[in-house]
PDB file of N, CA and C in Angstrom:
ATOM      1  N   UNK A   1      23.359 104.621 -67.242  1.00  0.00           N
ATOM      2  CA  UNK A   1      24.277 103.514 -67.370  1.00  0.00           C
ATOM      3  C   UNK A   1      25.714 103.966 -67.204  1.00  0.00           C
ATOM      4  N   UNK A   2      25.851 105.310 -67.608  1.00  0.00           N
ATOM      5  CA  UNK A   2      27.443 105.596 -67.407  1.00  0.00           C
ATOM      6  C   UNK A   2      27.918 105.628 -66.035  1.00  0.00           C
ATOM      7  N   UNK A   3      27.051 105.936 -65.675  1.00  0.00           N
ATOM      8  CA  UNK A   3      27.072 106.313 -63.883  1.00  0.00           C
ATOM      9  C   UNK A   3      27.088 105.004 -63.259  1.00  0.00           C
ATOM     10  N   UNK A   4      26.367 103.829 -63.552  1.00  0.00           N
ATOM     11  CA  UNK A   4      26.799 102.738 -62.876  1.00  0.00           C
ATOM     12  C   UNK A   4      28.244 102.352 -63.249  1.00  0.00           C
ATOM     13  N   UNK A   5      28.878 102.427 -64.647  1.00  0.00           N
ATOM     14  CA  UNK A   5      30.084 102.191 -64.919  1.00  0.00           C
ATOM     15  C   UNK A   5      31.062 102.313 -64.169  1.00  0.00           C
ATOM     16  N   UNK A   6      30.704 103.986 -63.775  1.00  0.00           N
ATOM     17  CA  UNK A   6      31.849 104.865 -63.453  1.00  0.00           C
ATOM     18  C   UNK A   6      32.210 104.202 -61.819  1.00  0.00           C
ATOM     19  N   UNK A   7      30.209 103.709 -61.265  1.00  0.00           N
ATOM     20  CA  UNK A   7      30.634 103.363 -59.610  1.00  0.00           C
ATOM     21  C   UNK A   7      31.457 102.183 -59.720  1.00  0.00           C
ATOM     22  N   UNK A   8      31.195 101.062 -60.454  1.00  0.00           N
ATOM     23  CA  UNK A   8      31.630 100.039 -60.578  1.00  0.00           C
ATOM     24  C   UNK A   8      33.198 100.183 -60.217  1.00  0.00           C
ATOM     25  N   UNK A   9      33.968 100.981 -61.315  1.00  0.00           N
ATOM     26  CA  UNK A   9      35.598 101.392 -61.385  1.00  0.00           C
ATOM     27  C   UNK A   9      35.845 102.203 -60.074  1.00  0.00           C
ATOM     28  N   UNK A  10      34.995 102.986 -59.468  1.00  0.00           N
ATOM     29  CA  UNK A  10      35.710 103.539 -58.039  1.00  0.00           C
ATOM     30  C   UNK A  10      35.253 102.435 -57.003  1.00  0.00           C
ATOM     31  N   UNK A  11      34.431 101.324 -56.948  1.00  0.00           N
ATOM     32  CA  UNK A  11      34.285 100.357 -56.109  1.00  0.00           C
ATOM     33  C   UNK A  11      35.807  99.712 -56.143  1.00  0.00           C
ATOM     34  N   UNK A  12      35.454  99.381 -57.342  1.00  0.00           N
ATOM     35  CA  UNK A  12      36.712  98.129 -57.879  1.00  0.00           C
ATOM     36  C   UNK A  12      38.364  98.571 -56.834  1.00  0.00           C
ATOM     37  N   UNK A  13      38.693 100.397 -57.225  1.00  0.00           N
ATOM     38  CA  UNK A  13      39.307 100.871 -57.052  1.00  0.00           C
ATOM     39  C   UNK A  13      39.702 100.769 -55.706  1.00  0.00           C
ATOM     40  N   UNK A  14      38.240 101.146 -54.648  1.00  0.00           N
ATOM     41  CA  UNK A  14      38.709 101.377 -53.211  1.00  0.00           C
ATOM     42  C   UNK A  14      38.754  99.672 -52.956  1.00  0.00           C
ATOM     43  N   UNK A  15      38.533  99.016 -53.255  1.00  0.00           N
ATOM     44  CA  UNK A  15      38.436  97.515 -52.480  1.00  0.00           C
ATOM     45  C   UNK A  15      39.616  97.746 -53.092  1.00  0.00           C
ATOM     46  N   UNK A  16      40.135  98.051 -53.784  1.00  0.00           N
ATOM     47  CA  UNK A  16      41.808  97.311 -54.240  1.00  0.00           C
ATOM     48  C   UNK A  16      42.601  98.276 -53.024  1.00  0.00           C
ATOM     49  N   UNK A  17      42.289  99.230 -52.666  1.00  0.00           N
ATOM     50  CA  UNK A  17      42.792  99.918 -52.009  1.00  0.00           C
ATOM     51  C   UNK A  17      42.692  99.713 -50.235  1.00  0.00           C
ATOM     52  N   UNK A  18      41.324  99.353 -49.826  1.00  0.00           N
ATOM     53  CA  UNK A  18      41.295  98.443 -48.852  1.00  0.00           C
ATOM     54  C   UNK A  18      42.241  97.064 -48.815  1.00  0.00           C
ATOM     55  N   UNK A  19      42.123  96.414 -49.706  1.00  0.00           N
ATOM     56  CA  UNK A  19      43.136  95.018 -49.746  1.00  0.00           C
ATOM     57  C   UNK A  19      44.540  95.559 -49.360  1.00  0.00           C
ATOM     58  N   UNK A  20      44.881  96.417 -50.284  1.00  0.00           N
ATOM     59  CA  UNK A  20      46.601  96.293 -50.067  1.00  0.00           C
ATOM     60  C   UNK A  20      46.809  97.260 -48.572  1.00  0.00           C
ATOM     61  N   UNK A  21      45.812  97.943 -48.029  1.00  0.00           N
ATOM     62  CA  UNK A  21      45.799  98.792 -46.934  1.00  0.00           C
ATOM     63  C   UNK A  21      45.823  97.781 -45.622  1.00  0.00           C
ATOM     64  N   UNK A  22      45.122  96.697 -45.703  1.00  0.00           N
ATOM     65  CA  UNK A  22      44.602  95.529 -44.760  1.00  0.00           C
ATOM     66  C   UNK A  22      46.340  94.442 -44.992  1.00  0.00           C
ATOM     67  N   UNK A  23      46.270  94.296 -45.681  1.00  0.00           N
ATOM     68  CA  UNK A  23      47.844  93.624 -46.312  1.00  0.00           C
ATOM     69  C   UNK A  23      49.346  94.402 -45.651  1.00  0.00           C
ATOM     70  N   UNK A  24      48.935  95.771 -46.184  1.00  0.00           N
ATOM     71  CA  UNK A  24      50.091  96.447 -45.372  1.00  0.00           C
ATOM     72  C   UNK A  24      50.098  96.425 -44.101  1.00  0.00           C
ATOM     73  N   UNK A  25      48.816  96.688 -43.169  1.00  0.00           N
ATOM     74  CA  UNK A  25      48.875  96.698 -41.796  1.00  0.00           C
ATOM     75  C   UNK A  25      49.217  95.339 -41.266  1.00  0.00           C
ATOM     76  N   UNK A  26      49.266  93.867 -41.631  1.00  0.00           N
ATOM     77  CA  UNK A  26      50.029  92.646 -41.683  1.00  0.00           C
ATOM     78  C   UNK A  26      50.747  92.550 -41.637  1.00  0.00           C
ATOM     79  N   UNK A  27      51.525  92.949 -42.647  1.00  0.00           N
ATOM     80  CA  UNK A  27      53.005  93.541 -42.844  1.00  0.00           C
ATOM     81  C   UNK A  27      53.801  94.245 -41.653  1.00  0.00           C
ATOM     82  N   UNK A  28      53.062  95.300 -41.368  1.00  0.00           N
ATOM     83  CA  UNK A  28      54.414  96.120 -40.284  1.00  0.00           C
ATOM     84  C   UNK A  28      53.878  95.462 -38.758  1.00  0.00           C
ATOM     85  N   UNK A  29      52.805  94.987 -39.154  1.00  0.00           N
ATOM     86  CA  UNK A  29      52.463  94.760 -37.333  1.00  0.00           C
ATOM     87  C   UNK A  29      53.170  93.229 -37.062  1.00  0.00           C
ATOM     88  N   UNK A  30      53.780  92.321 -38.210  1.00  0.00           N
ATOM     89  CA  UNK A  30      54.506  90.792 -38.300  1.00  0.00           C
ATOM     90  C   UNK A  30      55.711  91.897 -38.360  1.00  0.00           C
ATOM     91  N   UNK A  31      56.305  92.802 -38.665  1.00  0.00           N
ATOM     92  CA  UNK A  31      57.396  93.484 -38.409  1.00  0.00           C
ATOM     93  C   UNK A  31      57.352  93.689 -36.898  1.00  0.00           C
ATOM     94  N   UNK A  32      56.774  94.678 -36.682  1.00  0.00           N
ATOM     95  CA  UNK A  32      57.094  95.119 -35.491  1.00  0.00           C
ATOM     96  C   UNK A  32      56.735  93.984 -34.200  1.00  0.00           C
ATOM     97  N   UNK A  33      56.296  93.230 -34.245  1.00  0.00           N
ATOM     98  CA  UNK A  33      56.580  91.759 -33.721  1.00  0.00           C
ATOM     99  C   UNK A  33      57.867  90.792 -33.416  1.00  0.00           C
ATOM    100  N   UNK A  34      58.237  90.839 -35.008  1.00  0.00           N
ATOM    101  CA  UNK A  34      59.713  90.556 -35.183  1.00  0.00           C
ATOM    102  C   UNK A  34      60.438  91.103 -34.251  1.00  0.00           C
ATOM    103  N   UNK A  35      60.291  92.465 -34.068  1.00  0.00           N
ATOM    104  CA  UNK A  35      61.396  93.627 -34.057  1.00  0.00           C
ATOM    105  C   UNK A  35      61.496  93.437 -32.521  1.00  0.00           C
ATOM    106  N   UNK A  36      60.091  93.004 -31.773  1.00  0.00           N
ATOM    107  CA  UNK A  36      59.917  93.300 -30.262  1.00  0.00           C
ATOM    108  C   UNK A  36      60.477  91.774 -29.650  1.00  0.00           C
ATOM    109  N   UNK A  37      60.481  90.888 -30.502  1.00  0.00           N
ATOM    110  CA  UNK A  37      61.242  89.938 -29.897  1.00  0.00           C
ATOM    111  C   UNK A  37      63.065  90.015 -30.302  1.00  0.00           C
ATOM    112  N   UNK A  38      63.365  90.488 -30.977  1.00  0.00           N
ATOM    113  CA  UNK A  38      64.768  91.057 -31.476  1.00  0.00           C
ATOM    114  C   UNK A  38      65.113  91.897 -29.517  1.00  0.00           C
ATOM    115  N   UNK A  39      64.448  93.070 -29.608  1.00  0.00           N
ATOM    116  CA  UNK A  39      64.276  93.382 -28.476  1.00  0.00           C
ATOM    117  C   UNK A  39      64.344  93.103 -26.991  1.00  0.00           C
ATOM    118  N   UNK A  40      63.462  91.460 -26.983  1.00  0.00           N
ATOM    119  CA  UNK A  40      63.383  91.117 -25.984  1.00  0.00           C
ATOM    120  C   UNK A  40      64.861  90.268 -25.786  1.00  0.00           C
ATOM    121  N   UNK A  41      65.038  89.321 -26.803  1.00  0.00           N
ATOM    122  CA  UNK A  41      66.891  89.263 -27.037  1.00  0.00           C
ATOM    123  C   UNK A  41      68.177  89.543 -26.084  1.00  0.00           C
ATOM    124  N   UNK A  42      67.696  90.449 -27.212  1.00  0.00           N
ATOM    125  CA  UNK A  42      68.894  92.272 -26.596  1.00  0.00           C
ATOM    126  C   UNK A  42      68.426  92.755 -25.039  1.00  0.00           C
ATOM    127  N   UNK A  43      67.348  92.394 -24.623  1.00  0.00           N
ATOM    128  CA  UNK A  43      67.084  93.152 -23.230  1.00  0.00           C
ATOM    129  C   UNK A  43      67.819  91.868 -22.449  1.00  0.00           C
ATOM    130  N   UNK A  44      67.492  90.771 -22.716  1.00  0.00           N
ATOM    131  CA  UNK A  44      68.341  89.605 -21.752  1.00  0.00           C
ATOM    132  C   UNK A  44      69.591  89.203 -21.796  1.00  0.00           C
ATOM    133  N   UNK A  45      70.162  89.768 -22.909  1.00  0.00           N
ATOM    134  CA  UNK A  45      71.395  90.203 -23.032  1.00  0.00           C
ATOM    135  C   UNK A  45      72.185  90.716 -22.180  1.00  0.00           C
ATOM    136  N   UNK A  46      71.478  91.839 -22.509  1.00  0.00           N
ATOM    137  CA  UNK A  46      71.818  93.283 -20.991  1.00  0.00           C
ATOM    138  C   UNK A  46      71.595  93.030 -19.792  1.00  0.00           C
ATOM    139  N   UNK A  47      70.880  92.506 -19.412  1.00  0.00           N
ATOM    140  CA  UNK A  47      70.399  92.093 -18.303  1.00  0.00           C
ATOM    141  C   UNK A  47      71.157  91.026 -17.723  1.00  0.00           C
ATOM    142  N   UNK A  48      71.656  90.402 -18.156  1.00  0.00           N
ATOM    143  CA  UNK A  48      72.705  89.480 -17.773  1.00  0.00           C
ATOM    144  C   UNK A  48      74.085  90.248 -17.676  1.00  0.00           C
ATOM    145  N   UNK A  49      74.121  90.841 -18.706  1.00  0.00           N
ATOM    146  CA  UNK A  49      75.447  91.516 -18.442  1.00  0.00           C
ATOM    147  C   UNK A  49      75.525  92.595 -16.997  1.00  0.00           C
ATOM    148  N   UNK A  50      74.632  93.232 -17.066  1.00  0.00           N
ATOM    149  CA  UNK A  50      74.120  93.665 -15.467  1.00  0.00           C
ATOM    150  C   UNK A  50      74.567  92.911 -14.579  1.00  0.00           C
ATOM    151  N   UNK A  51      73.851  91.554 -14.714  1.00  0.00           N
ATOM    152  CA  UNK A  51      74.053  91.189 -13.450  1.00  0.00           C
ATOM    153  C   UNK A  51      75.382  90.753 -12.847  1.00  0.00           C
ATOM    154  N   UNK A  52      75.905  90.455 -14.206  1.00  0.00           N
ATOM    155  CA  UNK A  52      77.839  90.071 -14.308  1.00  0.00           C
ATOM    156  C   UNK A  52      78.460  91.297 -13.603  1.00  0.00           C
ATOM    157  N   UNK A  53      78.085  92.599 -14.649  1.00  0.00           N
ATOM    158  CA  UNK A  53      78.981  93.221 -14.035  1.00  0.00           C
ATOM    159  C   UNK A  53      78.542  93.698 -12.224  1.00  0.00           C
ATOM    160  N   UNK A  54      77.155  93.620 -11.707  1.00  0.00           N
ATOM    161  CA  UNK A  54      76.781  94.168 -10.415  1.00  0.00           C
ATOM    162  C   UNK A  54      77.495  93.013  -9.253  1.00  0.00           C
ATOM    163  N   UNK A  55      78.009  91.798  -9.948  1.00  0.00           N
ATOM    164  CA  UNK A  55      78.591  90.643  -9.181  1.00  0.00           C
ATOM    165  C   UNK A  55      79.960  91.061  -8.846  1.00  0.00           C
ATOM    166  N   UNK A  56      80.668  91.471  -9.878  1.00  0.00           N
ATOM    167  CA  UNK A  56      81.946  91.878  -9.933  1.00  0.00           C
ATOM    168  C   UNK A  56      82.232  93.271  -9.551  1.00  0.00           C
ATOM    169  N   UNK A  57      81.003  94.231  -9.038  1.00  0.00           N
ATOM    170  CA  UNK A  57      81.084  95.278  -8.106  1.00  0.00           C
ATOM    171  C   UNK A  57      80.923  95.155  -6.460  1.00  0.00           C
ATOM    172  N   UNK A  58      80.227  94.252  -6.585  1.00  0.00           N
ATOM    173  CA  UNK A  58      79.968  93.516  -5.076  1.00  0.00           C
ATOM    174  C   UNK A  58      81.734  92.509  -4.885  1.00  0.00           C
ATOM    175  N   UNK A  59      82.179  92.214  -5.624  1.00  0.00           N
ATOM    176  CA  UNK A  59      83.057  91.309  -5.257  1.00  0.00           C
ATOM    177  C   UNK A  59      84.275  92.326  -4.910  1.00  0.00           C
ATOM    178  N   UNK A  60      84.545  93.179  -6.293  1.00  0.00           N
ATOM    179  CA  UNK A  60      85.619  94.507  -5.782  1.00  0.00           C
ATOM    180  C   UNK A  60      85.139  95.423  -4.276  1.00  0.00           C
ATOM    181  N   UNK A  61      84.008  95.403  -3.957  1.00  0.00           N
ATOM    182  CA  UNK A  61      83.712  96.010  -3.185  1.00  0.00           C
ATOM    183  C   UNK A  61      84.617  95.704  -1.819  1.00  0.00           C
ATOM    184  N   UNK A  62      83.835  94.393  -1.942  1.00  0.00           N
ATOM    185  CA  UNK A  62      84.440  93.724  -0.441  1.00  0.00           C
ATOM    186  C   UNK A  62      85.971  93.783  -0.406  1.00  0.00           C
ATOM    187  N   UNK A  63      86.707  93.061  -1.794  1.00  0.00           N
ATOM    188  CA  UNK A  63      88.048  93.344  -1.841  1.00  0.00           C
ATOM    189  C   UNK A  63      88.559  94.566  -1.123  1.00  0.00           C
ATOM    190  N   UNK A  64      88.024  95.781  -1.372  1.00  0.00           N
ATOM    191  CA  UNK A  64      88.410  96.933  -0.811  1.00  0.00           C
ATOM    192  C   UNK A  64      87.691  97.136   0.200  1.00  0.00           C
ATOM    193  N   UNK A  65      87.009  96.388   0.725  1.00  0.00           N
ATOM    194  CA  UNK A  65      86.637  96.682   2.542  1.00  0.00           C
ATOM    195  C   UNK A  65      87.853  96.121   3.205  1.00  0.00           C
ATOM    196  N   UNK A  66      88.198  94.691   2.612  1.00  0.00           N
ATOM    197  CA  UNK A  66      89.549  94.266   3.389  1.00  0.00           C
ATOM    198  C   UNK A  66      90.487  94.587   2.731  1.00  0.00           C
ATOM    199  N   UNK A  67      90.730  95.521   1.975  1.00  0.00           N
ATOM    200  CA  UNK A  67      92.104  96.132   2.099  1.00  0.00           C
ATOM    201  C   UNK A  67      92.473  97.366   2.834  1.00  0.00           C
ATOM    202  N   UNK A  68      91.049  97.944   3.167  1.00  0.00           N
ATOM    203  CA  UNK A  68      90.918  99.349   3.909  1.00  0.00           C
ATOM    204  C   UNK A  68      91.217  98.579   5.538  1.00  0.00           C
ATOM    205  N   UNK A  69      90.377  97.421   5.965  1.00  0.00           N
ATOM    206  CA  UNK A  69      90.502  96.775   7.071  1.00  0.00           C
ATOM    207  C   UNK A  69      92.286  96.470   7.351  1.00  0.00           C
ATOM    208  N   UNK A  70      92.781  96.418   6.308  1.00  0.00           N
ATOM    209  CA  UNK A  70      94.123  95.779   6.424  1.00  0.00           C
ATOM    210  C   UNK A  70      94.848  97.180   6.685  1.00  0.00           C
ATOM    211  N   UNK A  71      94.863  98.224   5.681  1.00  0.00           N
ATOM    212  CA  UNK A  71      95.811  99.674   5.745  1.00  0.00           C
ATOM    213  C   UNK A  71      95.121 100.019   7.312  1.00  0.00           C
ATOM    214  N   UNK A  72      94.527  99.504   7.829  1.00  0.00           N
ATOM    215  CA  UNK A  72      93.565 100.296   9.305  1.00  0.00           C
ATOM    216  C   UNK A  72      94.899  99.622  10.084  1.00  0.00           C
ATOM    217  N   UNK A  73      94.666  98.417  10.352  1.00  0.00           N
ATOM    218  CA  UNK A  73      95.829  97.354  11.235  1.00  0.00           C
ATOM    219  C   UNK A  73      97.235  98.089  10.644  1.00  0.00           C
ATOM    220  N   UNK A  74      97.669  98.080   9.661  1.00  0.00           N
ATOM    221  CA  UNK A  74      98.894  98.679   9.538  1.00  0.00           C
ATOM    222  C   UNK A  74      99.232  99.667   9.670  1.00  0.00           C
ATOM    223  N   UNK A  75      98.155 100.477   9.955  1.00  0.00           N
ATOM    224  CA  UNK A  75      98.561 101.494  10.445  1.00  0.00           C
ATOM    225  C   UNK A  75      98.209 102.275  12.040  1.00  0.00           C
ATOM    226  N   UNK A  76      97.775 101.110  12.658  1.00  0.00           N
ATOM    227  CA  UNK A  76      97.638 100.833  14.073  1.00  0.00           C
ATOM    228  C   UNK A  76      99.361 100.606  14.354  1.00  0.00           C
ATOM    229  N   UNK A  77      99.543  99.582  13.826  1.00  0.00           N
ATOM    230  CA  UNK A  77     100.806  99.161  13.617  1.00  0.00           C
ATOM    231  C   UNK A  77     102.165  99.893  13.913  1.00  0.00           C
ATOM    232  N   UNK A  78     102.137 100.475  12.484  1.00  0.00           N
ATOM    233  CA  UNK A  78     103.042 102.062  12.720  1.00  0.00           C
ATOM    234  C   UNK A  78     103.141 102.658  13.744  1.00  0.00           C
ATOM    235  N   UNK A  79     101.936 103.317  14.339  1.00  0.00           N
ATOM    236  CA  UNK A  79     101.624 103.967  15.562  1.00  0.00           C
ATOM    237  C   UNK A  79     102.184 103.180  16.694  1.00  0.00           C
ATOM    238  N   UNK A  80     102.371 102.531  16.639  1.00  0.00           N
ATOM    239  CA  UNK A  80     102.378 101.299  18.023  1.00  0.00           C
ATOM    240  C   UNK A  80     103.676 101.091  18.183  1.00  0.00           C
ATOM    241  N   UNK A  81     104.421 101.332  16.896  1.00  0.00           N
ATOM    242  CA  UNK A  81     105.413 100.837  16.314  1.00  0.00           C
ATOM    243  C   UNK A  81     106.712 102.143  17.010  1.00  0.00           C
ATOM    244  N   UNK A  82     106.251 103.638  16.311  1.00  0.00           N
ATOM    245  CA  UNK A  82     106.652 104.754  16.730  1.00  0.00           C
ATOM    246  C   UNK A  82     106.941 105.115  18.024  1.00  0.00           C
ATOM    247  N   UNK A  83     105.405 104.639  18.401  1.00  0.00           N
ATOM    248  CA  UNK A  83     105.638 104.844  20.068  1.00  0.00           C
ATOM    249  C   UNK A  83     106.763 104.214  20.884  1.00  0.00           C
ATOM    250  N   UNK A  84     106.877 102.744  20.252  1.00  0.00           N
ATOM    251  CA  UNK A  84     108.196 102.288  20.874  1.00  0.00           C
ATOM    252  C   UNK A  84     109.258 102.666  20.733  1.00  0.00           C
ATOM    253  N   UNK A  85     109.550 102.701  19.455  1.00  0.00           N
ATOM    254  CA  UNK A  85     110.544 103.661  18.930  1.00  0.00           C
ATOM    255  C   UNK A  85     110.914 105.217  19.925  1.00  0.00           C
ATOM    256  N   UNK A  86     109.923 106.032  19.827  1.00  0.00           N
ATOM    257  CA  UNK A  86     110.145 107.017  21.164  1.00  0.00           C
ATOM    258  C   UNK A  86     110.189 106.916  22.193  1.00  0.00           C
ATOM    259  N   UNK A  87     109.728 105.698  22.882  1.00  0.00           N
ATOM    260  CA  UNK A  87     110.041 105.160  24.140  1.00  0.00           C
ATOM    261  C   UNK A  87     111.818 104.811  24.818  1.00  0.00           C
ATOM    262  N   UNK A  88     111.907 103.891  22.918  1.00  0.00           N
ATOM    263  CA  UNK A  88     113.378 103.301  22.841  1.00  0.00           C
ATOM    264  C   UNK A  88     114.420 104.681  22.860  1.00  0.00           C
ATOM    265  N   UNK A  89     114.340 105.891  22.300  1.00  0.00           N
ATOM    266  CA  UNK A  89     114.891 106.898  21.938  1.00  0.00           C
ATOM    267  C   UNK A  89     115.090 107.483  23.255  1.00  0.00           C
ATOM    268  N   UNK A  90     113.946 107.705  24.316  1.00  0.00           N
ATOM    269  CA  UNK A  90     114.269 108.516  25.347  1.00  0.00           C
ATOM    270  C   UNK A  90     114.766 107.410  26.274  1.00  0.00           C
ATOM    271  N   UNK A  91     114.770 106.547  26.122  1.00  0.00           N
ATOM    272  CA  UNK A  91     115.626 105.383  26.922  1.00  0.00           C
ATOM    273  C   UNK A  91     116.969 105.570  26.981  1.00  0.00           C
ATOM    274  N   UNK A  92     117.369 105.824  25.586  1.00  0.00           N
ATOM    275  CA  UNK A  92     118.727 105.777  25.254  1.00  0.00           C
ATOM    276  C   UNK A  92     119.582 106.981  25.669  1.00  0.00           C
ATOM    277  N   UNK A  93     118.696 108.234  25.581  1.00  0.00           N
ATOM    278  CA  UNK A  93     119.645 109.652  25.293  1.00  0.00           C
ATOM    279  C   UNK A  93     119.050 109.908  27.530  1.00  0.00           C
ATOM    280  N   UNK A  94     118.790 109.354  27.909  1.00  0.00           N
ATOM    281  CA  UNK A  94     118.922 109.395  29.607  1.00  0.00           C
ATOM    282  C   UNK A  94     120.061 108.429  29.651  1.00  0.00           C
TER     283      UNK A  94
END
């Protein structure tokens, strides 16, 4: 009879210990659930901000294709400009 006692109290024991073990794994896996939509959030967040800032690299970009296009002409310009200028110069000193 002692011996059934004793199983009785380590039954009792591990089912209490199963329960709060089954309870806890509830617990972090409704956590980490939480946590992965927190996550998903924050990823569309970023992801937008990406795309803001990859808009506004494409937009500076071009800005500086036509300003490189523009220093190109002006400085066709110059050249074109000089040449007359040395044209005008040996005009003058004949």
């Amino acid at each position: 009879m002692d011996n059934s006692g004793a199983l009785k109290i380590v039954s009792a024991f591990l089912a209490v210990l199963l329960f709060v073990s089954i309870i806890g794994n509830f617990f972090f896996m409704y956590q980490s659930v939480s946590n992965t939509s927190d996550y998903g959030s924050e990823y569309n967040s970023l992801l937008a901000d990406k795309l803001t800032l990859d808009s506004k690299i494409s937009l500076l970009e071009s800005q500086i294709a036509d300003k490189n296009k523009k220093i190109s002409e002006l400085e066709s310009e110059i050249k074109s400009l000089e040449s007359q200028y040395e044209v005008a110069q040996r005009k003058i000193d004949l």
